[in-house]
Protein backbone atom coordinates (compact mmCIF):
# COMPACT_ATOMS: atom_id res chain seq x y z
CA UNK A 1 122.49 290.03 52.05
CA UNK A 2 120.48 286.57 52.77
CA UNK A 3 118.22 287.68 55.85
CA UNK A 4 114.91 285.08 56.76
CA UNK A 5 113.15 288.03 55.99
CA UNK A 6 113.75 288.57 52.51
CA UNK A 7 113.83 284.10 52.37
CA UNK A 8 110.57 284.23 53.44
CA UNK A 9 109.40 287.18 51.27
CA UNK A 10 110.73 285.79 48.50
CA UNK A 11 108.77 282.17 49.69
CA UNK A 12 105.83 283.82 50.12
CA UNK A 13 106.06 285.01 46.59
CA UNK A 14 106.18 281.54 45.31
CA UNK A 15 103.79 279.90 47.35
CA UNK A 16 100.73 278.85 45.04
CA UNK A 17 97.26 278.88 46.12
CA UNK A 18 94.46 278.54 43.16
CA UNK A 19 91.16 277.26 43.39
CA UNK A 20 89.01 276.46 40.38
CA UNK A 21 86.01 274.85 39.14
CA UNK A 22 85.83 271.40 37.55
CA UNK A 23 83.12 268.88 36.95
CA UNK A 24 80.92 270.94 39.39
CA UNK A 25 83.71 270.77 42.66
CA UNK A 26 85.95 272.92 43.37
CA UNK A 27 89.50 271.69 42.78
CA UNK A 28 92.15 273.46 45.27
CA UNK A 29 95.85 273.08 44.68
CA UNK A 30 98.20 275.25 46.84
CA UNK A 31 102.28 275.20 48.11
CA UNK A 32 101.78 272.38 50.89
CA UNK A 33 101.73 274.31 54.12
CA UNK A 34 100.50 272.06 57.68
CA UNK A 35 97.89 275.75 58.69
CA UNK A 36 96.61 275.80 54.67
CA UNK A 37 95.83 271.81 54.76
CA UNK A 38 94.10 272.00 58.51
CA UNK A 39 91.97 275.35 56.57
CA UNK A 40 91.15 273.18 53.70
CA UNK A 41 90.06 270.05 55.43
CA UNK A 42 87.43 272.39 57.16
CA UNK A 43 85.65 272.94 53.76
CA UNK A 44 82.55 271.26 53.13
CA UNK A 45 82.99 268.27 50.80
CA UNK A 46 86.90 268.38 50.94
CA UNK A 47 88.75 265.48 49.46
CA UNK A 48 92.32 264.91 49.21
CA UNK A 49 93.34 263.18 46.46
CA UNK A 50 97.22 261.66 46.21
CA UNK A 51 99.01 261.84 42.94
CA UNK A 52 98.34 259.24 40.24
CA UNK A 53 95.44 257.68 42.73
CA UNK A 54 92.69 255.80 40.78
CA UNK A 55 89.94 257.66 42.80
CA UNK A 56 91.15 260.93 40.73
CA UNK A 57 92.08 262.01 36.81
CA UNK A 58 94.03 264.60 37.77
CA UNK A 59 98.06 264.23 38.26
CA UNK A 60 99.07 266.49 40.69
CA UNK A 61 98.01 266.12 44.06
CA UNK A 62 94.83 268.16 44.65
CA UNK A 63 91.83 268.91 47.04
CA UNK A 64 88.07 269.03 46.00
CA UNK A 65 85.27 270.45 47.73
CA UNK A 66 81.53 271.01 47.23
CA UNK A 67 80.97 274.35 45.03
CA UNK A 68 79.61 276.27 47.84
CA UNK A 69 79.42 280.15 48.50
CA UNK A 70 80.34 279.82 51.44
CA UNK A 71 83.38 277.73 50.57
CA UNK A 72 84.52 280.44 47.85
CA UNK A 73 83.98 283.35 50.35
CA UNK A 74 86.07 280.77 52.70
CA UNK A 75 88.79 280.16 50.25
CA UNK A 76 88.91 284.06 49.20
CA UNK A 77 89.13 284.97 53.27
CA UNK A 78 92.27 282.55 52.75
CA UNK A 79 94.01 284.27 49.96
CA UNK A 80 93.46 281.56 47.37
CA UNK A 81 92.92 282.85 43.38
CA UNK A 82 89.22 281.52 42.39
């Protein structure tokens, strides 16, 4: 039986949040969620950058930050895979 709790189990189960390091920032990609991106944009350094953009090599969209300690420990409180 389809109940929102087993929707949003199985959602939660899906949802992607990954963090990793590249060319000294950290590059954050994650399921877009409205509380994740208001988190993110708190990070020191953070940078969105849109799909395709010129400012960026990467395809997908993605975040950057500065490679901070503090921003790991922040992004590890948040549930993100460094």
């Amino acid at each position: 039986m389809g109940t929102y709790q087993n929707f949003m189990k199985d959602w939660k189960q899906t949802e992607t949040r990954e963090a990793d390091v590249c060319d000294g920032r950290l590059l954050i990609q994650f399921t877009y969620d409205p509380k994740t991106v208001a988190l993110v944009k708190t990070l020191t350094g953070a940078k969105f950058h849109r799909e395709g953009s010129k400012a960026t090599r990467w395809n997908d969209k993605v975040w950057t930050a500065s490679d901070t300690l503090q921003n790991r420990q922040n992004l590890a409180d948040w549930g993100f895979n460094i």
